[in-house]
PDB file of N, CA and C in Angstrom:
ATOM      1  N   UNK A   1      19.964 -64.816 -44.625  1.00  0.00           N
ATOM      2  CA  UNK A   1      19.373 -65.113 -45.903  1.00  0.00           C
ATOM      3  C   UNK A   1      17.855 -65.091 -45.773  1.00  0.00           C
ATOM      4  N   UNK A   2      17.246 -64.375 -46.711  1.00  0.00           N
ATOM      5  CA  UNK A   2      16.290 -64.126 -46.618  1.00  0.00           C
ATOM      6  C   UNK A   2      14.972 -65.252 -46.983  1.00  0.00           C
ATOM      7  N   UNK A   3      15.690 -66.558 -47.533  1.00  0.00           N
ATOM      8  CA  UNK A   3      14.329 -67.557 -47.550  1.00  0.00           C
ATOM      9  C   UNK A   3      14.616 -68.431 -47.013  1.00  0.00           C
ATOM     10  N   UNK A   4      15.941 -68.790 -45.750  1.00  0.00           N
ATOM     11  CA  UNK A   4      16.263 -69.966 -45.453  1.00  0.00           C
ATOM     12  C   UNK A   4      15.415 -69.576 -43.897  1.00  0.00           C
ATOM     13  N   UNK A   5      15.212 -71.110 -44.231  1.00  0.00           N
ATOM     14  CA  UNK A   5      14.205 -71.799 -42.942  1.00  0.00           C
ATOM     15  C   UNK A   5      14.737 -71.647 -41.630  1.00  0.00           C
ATOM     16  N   UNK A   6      16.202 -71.872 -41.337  1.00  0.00           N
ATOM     17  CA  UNK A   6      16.864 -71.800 -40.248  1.00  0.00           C
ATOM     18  C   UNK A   6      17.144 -70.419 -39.631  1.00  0.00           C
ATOM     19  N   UNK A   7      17.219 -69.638 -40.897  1.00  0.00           N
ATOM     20  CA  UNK A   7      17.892 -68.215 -40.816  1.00  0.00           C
ATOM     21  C   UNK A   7      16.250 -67.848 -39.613  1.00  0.00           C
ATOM     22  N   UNK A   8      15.047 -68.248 -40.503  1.00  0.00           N
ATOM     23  CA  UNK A   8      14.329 -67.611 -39.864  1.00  0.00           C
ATOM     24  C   UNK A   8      14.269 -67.976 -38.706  1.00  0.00           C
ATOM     25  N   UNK A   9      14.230 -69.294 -38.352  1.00  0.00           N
ATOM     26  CA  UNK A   9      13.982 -69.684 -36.909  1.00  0.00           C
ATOM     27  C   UNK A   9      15.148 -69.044 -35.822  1.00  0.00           C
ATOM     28  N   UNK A  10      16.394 -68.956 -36.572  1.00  0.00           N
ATOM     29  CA  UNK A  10      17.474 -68.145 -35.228  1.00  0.00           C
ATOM     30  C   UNK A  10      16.853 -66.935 -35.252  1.00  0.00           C
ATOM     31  N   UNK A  11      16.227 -65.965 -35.996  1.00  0.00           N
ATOM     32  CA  UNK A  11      15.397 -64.713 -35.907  1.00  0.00           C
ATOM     33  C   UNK A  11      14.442 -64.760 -35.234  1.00  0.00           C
ATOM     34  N   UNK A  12      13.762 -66.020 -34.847  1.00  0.00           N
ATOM     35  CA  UNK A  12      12.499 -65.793 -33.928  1.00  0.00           C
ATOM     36  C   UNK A  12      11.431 -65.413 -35.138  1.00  0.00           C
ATOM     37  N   UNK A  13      11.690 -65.499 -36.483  1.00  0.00           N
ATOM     38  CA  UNK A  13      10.407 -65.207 -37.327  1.00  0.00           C
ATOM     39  C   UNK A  13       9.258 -66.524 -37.697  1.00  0.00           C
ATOM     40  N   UNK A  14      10.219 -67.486 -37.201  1.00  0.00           N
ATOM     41  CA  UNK A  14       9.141 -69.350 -37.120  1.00  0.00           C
ATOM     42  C   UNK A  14       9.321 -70.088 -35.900  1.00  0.00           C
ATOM     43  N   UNK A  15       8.606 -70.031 -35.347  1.00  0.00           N
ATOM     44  CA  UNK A  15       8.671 -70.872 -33.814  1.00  0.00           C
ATOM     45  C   UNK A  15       8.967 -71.898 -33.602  1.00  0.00           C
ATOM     46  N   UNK A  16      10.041 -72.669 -32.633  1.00  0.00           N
ATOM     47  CA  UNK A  16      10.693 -73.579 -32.283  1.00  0.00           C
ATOM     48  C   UNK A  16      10.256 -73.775 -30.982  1.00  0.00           C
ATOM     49  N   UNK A  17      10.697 -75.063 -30.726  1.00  0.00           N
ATOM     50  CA  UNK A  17      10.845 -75.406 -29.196  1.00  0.00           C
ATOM     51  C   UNK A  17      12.306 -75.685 -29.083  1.00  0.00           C
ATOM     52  N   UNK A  18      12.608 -73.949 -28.427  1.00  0.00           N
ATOM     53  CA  UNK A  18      13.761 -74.126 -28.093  1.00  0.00           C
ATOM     54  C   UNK A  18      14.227 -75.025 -26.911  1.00  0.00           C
ATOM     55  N   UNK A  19      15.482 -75.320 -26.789  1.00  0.00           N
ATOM     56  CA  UNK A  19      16.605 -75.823 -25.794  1.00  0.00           C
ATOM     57  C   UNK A  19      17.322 -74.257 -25.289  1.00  0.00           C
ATOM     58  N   UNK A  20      17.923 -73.569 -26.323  1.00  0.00           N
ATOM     59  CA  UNK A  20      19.077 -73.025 -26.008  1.00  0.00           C
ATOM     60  C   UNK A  20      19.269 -72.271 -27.163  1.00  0.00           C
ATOM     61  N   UNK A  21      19.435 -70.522 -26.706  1.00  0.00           N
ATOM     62  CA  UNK A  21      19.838 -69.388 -27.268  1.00  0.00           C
ATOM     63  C   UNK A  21      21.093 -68.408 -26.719  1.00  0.00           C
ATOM     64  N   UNK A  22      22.217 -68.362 -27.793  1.00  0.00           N
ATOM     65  CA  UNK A  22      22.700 -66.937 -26.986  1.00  0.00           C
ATOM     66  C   UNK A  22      23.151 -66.358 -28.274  1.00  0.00           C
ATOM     67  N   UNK A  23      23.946 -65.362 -28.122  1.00  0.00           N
ATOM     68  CA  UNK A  23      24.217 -64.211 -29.201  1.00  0.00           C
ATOM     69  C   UNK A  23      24.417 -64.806 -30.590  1.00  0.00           C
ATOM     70  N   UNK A  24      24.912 -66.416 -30.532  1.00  0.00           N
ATOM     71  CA  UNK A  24      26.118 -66.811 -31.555  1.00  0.00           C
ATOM     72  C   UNK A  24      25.106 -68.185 -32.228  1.00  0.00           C
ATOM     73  N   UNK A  25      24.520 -68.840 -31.265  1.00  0.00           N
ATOM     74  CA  UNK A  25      23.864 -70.270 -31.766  1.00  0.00           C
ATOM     75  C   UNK A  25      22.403 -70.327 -31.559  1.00  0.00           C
ATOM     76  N   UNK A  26      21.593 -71.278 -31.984  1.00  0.00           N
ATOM     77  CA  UNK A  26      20.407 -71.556 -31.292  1.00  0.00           C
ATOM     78  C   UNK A  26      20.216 -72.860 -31.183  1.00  0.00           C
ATOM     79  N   UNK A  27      19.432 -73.833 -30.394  1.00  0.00           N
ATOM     80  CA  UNK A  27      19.726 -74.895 -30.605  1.00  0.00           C
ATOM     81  C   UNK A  27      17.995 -75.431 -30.162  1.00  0.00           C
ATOM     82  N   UNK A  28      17.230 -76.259 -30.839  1.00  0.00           N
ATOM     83  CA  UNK A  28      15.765 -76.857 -30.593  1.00  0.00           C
ATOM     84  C   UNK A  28      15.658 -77.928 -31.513  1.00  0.00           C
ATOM     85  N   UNK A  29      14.044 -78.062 -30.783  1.00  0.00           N
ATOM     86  CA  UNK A  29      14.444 -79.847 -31.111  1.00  0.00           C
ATOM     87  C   UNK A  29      14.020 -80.257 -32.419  1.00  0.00           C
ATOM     88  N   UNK A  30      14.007 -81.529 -32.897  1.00  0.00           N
ATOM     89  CA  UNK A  30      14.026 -81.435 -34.661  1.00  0.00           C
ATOM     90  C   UNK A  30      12.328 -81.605 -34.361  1.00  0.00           C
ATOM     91  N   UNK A  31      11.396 -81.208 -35.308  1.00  0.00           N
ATOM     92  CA  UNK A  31      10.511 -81.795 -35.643  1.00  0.00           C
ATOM     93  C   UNK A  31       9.740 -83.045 -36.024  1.00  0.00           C
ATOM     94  N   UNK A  32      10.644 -83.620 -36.565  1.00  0.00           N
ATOM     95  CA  UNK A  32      10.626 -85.251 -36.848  1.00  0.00           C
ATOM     96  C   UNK A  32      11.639 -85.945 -36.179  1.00  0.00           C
ATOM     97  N   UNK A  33      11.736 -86.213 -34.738  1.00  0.00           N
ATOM     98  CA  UNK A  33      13.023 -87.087 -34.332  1.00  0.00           C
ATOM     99  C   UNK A  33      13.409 -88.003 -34.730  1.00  0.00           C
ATOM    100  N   UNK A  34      14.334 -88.751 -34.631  1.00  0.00           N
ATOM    101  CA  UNK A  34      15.078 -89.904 -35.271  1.00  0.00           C
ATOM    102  C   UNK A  34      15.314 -90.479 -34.237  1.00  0.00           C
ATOM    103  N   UNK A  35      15.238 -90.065 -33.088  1.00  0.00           N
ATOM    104  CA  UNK A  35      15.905 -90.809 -31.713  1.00  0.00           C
ATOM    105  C   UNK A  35      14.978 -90.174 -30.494  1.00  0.00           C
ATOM    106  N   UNK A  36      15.108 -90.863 -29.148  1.00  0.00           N
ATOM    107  CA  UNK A  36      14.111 -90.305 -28.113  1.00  0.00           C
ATOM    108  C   UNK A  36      14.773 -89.236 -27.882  1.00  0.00           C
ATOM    109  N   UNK A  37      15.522 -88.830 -28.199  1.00  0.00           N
ATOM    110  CA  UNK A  37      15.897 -87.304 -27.695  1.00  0.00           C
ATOM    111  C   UNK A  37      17.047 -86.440 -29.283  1.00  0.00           C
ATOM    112  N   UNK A  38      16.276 -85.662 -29.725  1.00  0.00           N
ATOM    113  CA  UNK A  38      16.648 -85.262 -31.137  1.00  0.00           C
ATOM    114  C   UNK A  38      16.974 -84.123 -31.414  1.00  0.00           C
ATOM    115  N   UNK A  39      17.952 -83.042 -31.113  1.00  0.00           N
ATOM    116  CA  UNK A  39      18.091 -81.592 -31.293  1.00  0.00           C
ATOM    117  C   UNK A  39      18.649 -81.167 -32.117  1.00  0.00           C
ATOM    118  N   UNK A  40      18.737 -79.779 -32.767  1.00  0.00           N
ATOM    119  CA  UNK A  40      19.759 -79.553 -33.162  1.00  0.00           C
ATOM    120  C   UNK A  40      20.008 -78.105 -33.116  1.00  0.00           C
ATOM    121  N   UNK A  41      21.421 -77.798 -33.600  1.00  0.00           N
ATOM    122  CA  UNK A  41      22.119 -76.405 -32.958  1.00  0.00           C
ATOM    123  C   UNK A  41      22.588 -76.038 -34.245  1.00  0.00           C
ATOM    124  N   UNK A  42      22.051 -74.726 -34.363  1.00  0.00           N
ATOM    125  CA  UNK A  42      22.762 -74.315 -35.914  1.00  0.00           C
ATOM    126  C   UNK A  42      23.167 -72.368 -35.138  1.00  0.00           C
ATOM    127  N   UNK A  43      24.395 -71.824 -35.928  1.00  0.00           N
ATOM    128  CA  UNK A  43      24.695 -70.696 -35.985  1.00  0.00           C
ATOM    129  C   UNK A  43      23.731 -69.897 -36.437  1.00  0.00           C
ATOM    130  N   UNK A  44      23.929 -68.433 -35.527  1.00  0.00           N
ATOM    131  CA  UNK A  44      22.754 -67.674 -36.369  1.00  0.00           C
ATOM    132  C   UNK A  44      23.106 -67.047 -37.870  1.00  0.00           C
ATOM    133  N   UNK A  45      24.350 -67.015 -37.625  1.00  0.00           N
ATOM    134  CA  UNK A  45      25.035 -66.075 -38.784  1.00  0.00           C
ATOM    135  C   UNK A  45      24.979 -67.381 -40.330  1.00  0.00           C
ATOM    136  N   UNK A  46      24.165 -67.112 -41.014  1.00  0.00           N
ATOM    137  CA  UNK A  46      24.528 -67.647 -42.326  1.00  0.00           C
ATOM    138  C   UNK A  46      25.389 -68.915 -42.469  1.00  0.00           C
ATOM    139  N   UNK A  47      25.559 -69.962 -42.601  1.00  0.00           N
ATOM    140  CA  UNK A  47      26.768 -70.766 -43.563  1.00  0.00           C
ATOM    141  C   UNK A  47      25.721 -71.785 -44.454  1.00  0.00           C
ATOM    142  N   UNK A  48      26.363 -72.059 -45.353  1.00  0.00           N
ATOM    143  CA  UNK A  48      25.205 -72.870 -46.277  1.00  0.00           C
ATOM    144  C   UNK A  48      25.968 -74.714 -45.471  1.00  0.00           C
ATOM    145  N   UNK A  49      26.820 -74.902 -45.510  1.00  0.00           N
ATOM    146  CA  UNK A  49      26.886 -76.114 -44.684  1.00  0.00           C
ATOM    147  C   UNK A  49      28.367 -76.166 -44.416  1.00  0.00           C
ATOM    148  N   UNK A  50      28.853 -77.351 -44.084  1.00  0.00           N
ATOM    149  CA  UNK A  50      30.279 -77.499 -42.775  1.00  0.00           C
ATOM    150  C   UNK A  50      31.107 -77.381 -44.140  1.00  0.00           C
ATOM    151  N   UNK A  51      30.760 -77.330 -45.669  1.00  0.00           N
ATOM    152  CA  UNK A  51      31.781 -76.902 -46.796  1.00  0.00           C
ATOM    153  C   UNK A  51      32.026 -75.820 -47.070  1.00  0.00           C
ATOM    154  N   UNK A  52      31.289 -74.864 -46.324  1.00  0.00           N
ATOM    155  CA  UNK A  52      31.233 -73.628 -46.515  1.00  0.00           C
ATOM    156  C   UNK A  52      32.368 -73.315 -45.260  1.00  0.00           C
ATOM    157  N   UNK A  53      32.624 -73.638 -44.332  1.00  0.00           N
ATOM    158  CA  UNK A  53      33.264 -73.113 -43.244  1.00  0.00           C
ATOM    159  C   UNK A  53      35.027 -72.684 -43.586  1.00  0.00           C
ATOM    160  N   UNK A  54      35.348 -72.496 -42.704  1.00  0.00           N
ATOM    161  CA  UNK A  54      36.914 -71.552 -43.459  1.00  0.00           C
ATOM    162  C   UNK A  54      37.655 -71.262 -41.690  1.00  0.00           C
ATOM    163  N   UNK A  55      38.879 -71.282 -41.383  1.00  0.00           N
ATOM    164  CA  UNK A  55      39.756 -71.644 -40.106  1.00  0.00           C
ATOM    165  C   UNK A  55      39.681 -70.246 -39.549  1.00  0.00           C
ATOM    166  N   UNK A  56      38.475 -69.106 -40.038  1.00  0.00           N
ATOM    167  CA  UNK A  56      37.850 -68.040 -38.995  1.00  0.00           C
ATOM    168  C   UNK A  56      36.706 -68.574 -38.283  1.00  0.00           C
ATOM    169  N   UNK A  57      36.191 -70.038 -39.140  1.00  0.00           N
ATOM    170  CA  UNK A  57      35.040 -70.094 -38.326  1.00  0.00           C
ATOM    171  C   UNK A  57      35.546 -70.971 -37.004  1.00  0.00           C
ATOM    172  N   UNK A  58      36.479 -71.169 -36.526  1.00  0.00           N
ATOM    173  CA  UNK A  58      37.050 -72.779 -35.674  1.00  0.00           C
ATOM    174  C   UNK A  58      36.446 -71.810 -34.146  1.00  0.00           C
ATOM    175  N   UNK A  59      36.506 -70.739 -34.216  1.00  0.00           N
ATOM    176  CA  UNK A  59      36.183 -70.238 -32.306  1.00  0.00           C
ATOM    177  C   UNK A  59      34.858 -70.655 -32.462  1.00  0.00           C
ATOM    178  N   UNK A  60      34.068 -70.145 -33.458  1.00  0.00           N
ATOM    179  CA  UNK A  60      32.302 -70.531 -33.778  1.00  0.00           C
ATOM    180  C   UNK A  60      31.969 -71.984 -33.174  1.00  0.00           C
ATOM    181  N   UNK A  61      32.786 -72.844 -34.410  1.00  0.00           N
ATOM    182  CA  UNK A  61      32.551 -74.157 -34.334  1.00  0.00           C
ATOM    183  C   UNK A  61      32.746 -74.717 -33.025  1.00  0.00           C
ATOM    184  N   UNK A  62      34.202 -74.476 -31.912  1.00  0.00           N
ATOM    185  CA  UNK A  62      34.603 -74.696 -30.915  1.00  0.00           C
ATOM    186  C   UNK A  62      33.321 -74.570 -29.782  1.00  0.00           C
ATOM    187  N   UNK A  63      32.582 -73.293 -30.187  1.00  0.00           N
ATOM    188  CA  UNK A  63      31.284 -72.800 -28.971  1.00  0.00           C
ATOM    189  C   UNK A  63      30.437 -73.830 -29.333  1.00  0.00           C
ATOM    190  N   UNK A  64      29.894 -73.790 -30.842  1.00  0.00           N
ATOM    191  CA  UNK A  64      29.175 -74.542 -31.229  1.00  0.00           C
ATOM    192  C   UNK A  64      29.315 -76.410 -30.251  1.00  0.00           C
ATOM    193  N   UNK A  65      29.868 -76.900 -30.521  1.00  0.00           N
ATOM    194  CA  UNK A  65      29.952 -78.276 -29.886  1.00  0.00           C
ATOM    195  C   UNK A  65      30.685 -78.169 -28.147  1.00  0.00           C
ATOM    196  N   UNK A  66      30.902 -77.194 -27.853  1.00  0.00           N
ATOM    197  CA  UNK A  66      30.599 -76.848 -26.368  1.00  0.00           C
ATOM    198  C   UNK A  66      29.439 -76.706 -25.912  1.00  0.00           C
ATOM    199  N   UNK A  67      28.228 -75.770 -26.759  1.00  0.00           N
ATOM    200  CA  UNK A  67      26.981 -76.062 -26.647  1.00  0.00           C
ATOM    201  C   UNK A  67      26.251 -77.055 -26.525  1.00  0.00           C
ATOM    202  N   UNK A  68      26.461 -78.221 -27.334  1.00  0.00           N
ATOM    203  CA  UNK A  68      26.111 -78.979 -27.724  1.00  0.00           C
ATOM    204  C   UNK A  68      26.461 -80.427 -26.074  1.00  0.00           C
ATOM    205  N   UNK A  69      27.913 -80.317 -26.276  1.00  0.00           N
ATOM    206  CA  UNK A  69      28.321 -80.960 -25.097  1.00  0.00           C
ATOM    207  C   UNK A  69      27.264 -80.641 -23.446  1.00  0.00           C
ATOM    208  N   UNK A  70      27.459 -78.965 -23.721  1.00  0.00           N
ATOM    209  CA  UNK A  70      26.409 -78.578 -21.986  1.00  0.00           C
ATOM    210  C   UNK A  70      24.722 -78.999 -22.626  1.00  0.00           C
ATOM    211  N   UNK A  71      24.385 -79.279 -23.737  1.00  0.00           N
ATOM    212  CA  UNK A  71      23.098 -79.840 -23.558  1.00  0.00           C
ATOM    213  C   UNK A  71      23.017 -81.247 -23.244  1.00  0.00           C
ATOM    214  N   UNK A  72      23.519 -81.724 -23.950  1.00  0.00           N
ATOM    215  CA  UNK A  72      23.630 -83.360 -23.927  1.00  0.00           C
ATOM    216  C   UNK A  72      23.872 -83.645 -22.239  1.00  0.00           C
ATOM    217  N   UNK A  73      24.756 -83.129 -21.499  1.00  0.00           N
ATOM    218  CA  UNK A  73      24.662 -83.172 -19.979  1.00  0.00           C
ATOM    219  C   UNK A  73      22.984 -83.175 -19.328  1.00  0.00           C
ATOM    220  N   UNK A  74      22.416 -81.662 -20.010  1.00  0.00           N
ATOM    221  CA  UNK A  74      21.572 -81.503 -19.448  1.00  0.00           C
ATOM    222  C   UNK A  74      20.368 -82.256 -19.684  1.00  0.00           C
ATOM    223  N   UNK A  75      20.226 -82.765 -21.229  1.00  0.00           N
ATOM    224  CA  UNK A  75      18.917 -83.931 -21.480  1.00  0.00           C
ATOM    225  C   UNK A  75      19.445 -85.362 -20.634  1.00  0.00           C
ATOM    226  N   UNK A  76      20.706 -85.808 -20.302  1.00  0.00           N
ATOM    227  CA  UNK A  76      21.309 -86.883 -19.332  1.00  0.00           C
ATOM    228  C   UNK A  76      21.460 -87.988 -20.570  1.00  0.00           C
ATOM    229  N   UNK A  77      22.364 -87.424 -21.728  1.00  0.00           N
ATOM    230  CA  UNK A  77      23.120 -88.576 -22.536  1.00  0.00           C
ATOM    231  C   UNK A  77      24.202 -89.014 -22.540  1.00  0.00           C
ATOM    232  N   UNK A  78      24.159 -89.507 -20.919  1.00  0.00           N
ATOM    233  CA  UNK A  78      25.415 -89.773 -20.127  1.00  0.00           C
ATOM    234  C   UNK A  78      25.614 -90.781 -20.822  1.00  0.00           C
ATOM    235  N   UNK A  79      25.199 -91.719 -21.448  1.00  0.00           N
ATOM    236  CA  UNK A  79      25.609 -93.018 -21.852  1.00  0.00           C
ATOM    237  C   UNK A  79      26.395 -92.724 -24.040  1.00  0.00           C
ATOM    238  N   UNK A  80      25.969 -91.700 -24.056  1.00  0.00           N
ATOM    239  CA  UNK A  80      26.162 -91.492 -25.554  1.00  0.00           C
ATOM    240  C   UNK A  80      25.453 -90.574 -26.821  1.00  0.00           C
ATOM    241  N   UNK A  81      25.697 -89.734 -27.952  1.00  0.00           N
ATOM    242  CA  UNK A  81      24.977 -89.079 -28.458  1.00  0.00           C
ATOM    243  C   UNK A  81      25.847 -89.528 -29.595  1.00  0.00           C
ATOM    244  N   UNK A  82      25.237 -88.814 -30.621  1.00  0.00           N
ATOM    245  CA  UNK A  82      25.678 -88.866 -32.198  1.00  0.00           C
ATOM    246  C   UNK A  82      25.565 -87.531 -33.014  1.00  0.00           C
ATOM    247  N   UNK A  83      26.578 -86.886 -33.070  1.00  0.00           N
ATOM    248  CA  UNK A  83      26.759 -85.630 -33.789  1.00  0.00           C
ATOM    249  C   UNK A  83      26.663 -85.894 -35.063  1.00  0.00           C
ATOM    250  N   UNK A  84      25.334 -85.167 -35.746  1.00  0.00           N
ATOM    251  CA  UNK A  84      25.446 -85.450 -37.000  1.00  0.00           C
ATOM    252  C   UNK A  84      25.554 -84.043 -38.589  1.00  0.00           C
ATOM    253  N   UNK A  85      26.252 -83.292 -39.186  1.00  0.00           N
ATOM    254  CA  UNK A  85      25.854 -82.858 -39.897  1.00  0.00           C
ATOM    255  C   UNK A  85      26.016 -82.997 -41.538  1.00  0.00           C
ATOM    256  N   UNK A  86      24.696 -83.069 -42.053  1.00  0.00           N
ATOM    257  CA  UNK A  86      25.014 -83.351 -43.135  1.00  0.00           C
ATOM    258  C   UNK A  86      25.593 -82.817 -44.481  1.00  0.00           C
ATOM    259  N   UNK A  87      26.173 -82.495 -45.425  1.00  0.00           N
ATOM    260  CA  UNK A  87      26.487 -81.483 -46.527  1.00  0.00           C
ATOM    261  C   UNK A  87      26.068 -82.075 -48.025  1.00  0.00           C
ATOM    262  N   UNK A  88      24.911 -81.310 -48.132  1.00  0.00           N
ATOM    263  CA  UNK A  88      24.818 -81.249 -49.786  1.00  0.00           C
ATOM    264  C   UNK A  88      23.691 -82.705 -49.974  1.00  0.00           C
ATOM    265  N   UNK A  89      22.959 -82.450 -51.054  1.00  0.00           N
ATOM    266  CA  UNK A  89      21.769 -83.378 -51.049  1.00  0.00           C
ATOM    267  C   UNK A  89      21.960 -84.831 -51.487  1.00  0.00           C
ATOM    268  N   UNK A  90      23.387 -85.035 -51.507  1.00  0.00           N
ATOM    269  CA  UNK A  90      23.839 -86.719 -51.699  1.00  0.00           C
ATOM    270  C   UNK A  90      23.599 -87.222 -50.596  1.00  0.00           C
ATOM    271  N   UNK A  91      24.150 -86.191 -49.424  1.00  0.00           N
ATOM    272  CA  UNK A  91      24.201 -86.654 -47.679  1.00  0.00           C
ATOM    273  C   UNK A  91      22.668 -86.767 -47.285  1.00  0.00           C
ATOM    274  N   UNK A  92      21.807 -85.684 -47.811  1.00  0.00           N
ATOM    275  CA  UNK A  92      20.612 -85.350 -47.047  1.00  0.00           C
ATOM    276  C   UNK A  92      20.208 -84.581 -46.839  1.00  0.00           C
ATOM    277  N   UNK A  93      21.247 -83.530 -46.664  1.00  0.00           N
ATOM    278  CA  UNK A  93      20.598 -81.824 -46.468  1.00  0.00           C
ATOM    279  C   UNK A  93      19.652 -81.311 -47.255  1.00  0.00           C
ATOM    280  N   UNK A  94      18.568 -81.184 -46.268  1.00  0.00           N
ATOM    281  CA  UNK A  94      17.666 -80.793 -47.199  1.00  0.00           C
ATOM    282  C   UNK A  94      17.511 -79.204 -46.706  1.00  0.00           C
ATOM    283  N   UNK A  95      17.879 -78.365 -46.084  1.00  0.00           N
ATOM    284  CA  UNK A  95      18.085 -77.182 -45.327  1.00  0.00           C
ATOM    285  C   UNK A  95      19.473 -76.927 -45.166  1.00  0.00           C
ATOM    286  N   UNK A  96      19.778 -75.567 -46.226  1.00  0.00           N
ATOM    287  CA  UNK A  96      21.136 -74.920 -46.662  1.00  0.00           C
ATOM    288  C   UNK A  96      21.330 -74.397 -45.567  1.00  0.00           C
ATOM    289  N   UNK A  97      21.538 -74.529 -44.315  1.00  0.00           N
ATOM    290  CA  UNK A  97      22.155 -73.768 -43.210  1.00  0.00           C
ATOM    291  C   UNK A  97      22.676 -74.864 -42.323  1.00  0.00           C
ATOM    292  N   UNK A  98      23.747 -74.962 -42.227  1.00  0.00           N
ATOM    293  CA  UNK A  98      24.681 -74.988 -41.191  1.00  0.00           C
ATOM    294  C   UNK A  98      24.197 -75.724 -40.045  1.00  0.00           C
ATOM    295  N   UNK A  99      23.827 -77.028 -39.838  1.00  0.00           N
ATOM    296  CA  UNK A  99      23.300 -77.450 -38.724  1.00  0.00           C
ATOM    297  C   UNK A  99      23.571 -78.579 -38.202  1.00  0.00           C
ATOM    298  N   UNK A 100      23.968 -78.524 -36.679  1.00  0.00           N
ATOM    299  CA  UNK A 100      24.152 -80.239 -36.359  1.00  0.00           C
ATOM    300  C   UNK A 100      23.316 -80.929 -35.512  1.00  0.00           C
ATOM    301  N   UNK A 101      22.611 -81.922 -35.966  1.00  0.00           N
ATOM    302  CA  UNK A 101      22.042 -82.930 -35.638  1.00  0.00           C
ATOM    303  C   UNK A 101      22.430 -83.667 -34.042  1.00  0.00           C
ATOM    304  N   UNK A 102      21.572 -83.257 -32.748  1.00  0.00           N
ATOM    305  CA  UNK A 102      22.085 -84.860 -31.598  1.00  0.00           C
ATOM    306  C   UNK A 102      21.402 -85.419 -31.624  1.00  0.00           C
ATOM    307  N   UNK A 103      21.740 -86.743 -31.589  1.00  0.00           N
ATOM    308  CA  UNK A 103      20.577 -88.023 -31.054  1.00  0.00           C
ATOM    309  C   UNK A 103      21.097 -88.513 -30.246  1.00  0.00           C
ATOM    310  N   UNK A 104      20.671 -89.028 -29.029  1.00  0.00           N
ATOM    311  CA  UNK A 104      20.585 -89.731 -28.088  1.00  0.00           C
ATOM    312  C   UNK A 104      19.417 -90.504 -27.322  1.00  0.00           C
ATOM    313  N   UNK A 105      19.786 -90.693 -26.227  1.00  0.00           N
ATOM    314  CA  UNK A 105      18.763 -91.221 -25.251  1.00  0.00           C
ATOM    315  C   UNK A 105      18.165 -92.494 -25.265  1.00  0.00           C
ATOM    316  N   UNK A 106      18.859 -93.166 -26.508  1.00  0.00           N
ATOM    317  CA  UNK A 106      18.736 -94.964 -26.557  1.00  0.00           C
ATOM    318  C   UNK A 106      20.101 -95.521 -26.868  1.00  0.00           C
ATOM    319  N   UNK A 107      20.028 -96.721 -27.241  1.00  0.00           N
ATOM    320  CA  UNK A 107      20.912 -97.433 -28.178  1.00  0.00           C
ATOM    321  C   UNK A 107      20.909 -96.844 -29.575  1.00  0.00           C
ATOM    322  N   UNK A 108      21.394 -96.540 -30.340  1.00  0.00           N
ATOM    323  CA  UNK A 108      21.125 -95.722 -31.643  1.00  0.00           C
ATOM    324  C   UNK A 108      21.958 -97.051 -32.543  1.00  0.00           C
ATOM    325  N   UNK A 109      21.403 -97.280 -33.681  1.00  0.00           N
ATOM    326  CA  UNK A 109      22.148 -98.363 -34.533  1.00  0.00           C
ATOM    327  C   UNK A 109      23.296 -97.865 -35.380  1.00  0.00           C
ATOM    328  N   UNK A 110      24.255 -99.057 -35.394  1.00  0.00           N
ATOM    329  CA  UNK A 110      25.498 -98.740 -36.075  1.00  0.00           C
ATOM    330  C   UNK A 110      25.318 -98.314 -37.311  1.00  0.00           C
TER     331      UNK A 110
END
């Protein structure tokens, strides 16, 4: 999509500090963290959010939070993380693409 923010950043057309790229995901850190350690991993391919998804996307999604799992190893949120994504601007989404939220690296509140 040609004006979404995310679309551009998996294109490499707005610069991130990435974590982690391969054919299917990208994953860098949020701009405004919420937690000492704040990333997130969105598909490159288009979805407007997790309502949009459909039981072709489950191999996607499956890589997707496998990704997610080998980062969280690698920042050392051995003790815990919080997968977060949001759908639609009741939740928060303020960016129509497909993205999930980690936080870790403290106590995070209930």
């Amino acid at each position: 999509m040609e004006d979404c923010l995310f679309c551009k950043i998996a294109a490499g057309d707005i610069p991130s500090k990435k974590l982690y790229e391969d054919e299917q995901v990208v994953a860098f850190y949020d701009i405004a963290p919420q937690a000492k350690v704040h990333f997130l991993v969105i598909p490159k391919r288009h979805i407007p959010s997790a309502a949009a998804l459909t039981e072709e996307d489950g191999a996607l999604l499956g890589h997707v939070f496998a990704v997610i799992a080998k980062l969280a190893r690698e920042q050392g949120l051995d003790n815990g993380y919080r997968v977060i994504s949001n759908v639609g601007e009741d939740a928060g989404q303020t960016v129509k693409h497909l993205h999930f939220h980690v936080l870790g690296g403290e106590k995070l509140p209930v």
